[in-house]
C-alpha atoms as a PDB file:
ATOM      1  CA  UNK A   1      15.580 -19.591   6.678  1.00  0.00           C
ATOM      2  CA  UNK A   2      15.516 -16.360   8.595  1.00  0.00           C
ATOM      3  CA  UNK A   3      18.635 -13.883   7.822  1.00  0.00           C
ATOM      4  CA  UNK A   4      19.779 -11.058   9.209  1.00  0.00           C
ATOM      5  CA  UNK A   5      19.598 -12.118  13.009  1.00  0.00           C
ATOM      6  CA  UNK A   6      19.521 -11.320  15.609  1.00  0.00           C
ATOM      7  CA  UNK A   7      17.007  -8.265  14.623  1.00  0.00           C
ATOM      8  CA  UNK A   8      17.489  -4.801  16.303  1.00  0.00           C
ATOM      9  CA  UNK A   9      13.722  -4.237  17.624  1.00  0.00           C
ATOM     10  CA  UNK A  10      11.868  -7.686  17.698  1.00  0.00           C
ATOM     11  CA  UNK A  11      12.984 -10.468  19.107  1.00  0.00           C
ATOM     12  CA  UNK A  12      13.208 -13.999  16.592  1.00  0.00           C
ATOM     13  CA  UNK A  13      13.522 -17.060  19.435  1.00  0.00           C
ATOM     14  CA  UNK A  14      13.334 -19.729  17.038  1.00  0.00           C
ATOM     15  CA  UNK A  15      12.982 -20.073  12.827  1.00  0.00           C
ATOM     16  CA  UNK A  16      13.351 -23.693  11.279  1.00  0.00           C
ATOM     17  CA  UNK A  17      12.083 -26.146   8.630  1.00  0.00           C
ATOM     18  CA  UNK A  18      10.532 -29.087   9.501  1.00  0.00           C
ATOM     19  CA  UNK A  19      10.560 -31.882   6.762  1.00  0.00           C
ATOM     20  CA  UNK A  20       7.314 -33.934   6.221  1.00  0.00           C
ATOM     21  CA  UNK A  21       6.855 -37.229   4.046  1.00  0.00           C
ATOM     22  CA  UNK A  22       5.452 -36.372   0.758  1.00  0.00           C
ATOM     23  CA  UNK A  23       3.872 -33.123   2.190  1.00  0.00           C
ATOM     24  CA  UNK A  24       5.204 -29.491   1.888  1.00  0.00           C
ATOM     25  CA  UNK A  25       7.702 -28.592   4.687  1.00  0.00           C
ATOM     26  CA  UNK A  26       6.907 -26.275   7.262  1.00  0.00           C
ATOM     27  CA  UNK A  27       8.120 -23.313   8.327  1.00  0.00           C
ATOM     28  CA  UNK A  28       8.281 -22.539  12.352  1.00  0.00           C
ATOM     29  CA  UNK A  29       9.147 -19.684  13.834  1.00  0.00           C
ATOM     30  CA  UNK A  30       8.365 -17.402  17.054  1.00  0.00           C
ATOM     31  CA  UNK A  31       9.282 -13.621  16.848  1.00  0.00           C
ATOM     32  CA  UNK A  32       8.189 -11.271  19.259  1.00  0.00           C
ATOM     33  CA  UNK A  33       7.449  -8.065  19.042  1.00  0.00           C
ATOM     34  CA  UNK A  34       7.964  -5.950  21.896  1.00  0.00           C
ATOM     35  CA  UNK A  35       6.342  -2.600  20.621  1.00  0.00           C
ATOM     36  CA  UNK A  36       3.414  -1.550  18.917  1.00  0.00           C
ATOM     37  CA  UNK A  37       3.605  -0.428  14.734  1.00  0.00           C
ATOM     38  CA  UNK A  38       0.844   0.886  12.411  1.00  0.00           C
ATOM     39  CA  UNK A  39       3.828   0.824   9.773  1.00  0.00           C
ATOM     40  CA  UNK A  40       5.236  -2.076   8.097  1.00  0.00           C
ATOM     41  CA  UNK A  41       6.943  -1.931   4.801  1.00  0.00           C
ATOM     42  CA  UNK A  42       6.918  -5.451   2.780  1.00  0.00           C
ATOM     43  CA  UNK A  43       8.981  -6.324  -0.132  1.00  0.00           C
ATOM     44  CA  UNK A  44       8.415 -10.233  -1.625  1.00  0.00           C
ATOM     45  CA  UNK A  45      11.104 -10.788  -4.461  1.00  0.00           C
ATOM     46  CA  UNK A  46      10.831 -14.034  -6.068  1.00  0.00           C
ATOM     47  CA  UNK A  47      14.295 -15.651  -8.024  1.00  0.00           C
ATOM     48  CA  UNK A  48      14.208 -18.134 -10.332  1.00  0.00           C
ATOM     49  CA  UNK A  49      17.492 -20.806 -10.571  1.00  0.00           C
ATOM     50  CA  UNK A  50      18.839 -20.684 -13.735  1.00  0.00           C
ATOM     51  CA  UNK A  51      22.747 -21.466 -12.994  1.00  0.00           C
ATOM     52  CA  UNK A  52      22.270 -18.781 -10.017  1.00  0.00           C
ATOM     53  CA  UNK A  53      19.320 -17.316  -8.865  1.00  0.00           C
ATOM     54  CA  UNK A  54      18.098 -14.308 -10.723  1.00  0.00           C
ATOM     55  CA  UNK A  55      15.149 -11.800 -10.793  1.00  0.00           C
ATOM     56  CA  UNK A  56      11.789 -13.358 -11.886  1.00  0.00           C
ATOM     57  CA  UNK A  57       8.612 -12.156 -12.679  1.00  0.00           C
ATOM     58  CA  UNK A  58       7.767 -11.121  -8.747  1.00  0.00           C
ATOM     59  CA  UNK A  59       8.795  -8.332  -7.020  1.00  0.00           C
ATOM     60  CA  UNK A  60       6.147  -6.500  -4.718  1.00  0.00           C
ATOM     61  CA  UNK A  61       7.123  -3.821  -2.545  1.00  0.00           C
ATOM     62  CA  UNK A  62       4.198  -2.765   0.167  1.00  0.00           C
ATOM     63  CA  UNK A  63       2.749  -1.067   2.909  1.00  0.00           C
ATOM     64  CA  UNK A  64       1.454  -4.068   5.162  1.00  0.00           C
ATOM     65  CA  UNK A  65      -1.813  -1.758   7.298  1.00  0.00           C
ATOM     66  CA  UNK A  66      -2.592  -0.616   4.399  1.00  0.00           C
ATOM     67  CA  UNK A  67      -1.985  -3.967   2.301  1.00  0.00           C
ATOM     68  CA  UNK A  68      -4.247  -6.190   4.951  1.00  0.00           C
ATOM     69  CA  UNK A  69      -7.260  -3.371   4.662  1.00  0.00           C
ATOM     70  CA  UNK A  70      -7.360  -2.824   0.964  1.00  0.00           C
ATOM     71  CA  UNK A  71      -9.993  -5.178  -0.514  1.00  0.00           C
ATOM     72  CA  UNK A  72      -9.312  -4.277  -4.030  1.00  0.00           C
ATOM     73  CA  UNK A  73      -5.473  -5.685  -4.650  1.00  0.00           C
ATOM     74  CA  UNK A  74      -3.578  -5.707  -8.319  1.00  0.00           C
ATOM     75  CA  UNK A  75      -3.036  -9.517  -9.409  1.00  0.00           C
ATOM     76  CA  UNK A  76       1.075  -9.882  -7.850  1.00  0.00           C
ATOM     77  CA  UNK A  77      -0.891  -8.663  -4.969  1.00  0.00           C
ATOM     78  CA  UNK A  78      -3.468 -10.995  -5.066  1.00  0.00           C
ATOM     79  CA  UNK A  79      -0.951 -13.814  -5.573  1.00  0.00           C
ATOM     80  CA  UNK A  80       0.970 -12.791  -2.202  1.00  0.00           C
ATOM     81  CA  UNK A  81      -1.826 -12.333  -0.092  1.00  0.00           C
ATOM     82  CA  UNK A  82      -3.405 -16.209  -1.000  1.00  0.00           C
ATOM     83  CA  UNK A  83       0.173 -17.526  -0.766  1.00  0.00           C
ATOM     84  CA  UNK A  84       1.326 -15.855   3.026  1.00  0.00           C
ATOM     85  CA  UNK A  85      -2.116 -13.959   4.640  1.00  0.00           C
ATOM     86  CA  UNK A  86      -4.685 -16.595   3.820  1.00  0.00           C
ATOM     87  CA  UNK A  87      -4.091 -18.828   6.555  1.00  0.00           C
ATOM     88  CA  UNK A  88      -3.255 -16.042   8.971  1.00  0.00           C
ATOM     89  CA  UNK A  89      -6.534 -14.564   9.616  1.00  0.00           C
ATOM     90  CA  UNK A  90      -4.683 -13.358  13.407  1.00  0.00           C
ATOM     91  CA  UNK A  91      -2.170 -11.783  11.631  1.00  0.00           C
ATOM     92  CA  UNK A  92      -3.913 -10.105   8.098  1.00  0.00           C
ATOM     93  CA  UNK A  93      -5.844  -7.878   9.533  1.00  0.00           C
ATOM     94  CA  UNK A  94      -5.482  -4.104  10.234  1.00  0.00           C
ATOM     95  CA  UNK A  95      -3.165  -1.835  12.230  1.00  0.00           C
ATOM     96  CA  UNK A  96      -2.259  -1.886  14.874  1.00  0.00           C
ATOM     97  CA  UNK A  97       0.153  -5.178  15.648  1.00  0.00           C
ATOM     98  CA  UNK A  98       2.667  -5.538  17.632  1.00  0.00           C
ATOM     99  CA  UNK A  99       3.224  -5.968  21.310  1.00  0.00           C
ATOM    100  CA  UNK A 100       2.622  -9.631  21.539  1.00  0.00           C
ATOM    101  CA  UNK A 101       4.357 -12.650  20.486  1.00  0.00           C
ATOM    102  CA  UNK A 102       3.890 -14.451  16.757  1.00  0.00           C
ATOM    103  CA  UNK A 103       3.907 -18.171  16.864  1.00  0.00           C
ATOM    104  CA  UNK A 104       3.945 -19.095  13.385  1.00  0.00           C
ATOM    105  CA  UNK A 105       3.516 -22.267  11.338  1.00  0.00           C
ATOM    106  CA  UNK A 106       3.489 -21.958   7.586  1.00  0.00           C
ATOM    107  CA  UNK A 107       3.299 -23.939   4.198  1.00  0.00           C
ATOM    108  CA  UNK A 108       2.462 -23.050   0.598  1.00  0.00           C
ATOM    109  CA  UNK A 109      -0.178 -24.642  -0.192  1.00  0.00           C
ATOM    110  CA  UNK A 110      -0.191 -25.869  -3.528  1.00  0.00           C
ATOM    111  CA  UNK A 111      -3.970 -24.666  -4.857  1.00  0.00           C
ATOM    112  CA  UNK A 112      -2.825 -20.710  -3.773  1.00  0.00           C
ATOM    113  CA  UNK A 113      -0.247 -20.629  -6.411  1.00  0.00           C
ATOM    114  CA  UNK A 114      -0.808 -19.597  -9.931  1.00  0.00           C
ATOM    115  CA  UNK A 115      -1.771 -22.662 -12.355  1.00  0.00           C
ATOM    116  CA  UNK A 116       1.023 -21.717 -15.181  1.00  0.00           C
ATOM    117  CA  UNK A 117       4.839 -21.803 -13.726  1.00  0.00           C
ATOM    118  CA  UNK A 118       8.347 -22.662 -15.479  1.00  0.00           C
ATOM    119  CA  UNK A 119       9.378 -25.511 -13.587  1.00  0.00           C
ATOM    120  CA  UNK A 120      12.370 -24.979 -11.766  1.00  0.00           C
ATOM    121  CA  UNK A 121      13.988 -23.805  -8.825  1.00  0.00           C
ATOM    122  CA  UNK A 122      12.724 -20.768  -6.803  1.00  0.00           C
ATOM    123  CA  UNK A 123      13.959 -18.784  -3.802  1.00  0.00           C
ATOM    124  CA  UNK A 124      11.486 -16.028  -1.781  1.00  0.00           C
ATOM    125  CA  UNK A 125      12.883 -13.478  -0.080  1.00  0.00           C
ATOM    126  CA  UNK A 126      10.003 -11.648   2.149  1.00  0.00           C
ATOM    127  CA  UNK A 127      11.563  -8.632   4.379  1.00  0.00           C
ATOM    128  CA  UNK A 128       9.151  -6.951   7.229  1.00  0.00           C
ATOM    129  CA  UNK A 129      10.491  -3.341   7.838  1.00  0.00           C
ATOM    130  CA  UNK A 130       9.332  -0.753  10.489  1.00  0.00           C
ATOM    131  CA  UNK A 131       8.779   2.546   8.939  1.00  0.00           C
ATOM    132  CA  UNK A 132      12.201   3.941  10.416  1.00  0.00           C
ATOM    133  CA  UNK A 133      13.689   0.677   7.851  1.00  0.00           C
ATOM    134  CA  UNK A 134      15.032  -1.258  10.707  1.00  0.00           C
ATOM    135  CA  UNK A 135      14.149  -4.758   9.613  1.00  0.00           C
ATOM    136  CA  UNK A 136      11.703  -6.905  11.799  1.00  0.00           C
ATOM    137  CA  UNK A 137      11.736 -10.133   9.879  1.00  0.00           C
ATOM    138  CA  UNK A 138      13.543 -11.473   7.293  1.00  0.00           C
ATOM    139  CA  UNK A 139      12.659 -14.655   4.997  1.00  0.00           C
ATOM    140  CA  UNK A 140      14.235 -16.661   2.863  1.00  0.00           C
ATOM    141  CA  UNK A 141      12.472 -19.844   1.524  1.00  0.00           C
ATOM    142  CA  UNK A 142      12.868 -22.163  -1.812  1.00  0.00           C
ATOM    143  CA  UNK A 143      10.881 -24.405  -3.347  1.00  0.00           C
ATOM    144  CA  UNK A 144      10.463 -26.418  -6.712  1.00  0.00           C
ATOM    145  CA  UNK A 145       8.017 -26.567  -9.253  1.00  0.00           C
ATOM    146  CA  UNK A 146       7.807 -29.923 -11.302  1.00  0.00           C
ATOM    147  CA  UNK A 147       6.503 -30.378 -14.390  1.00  0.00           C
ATOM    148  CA  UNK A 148       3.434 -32.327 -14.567  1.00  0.00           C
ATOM    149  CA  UNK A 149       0.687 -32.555 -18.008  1.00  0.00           C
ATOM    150  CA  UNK A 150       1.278 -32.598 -21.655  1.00  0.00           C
ATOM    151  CA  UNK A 151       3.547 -29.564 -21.325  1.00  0.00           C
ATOM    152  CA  UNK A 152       7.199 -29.342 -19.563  1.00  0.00           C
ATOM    153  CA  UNK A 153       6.355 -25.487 -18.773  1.00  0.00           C
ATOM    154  CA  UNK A 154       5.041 -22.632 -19.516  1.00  0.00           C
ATOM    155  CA  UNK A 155       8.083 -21.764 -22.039  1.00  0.00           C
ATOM    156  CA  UNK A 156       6.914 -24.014 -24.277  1.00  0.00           C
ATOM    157  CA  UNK A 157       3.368 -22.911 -24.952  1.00  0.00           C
END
């Protein structure tokens, strides 16, 4: 779900879900971006569905350049770049970007997400700002954890 359109310096021509039989849905979307940036500011903040969704455990604020150069990343870090760089070796890799079109298709995959989560109801929010704070791309997605083992979830440990 993209919010905040239509975006003051990029340009978002389409963002949808596409369902899939027993298989994660995927995420679509093509956003260009019509000038070049060695800046990007990115905040993930991750909510977890109590009776309304509230702050949980994940709340990274970064600089992308510097973000998608830096081998050596604290573990919320590491998390964030397995869940939404991994597959995008086009896209995480150093300044500059820009100027050019992003055709995106993206999934979580299961195995890039920590082993130990409360099962519930989640809700990502992932914002791309320039450096000036006008906001390139903004994210919204949810998802469900089940539980599965011996174990309902990690509360109960």
């Amino acid at each position: 779900l993209c919010l905040d359109t239509p975006y003051q310096r990029s340009v978002l021509h389409y963002c949808k879900t596409i369902a899939r039989r027993n298989r994660p849905t995927i995420l679509n979307l093509s956003i260009t971006i019509p000038e070049s940036f060695d800046y990007v500011k990115m905040r993930f903040s991750t909510e977890y569905k109590f009776s309304t969704f509230r702050p949980f455990l994940f709340d990274l604020e970064k600089e992308a350049c510097e973000f998608l150069s830096s081998k050596s990343r604290d573990p919320a870090s590491e998390i964030a770049f397995k869940v939404v760089f991994e597959k995008f070796r086009s896209i995480a890799k150093p300044c500059p970007h820009g100027n050019r079109t992003y055709n995106i298709e993206y999934w979580v995959d299961p195995q890039t997400l920590p082993k130990s989560v409360p099962a519930g109801d989640y809700r990502l929010t992932t914002t791309f700002t320039f450096k000036d704070n006008v906001t390139m791309l903004k994210l919204q997605t949810y998802g469900t954890t089940r539980r599965k083992g011996i174990f309902r979830s990690m509360i109960e440990w």
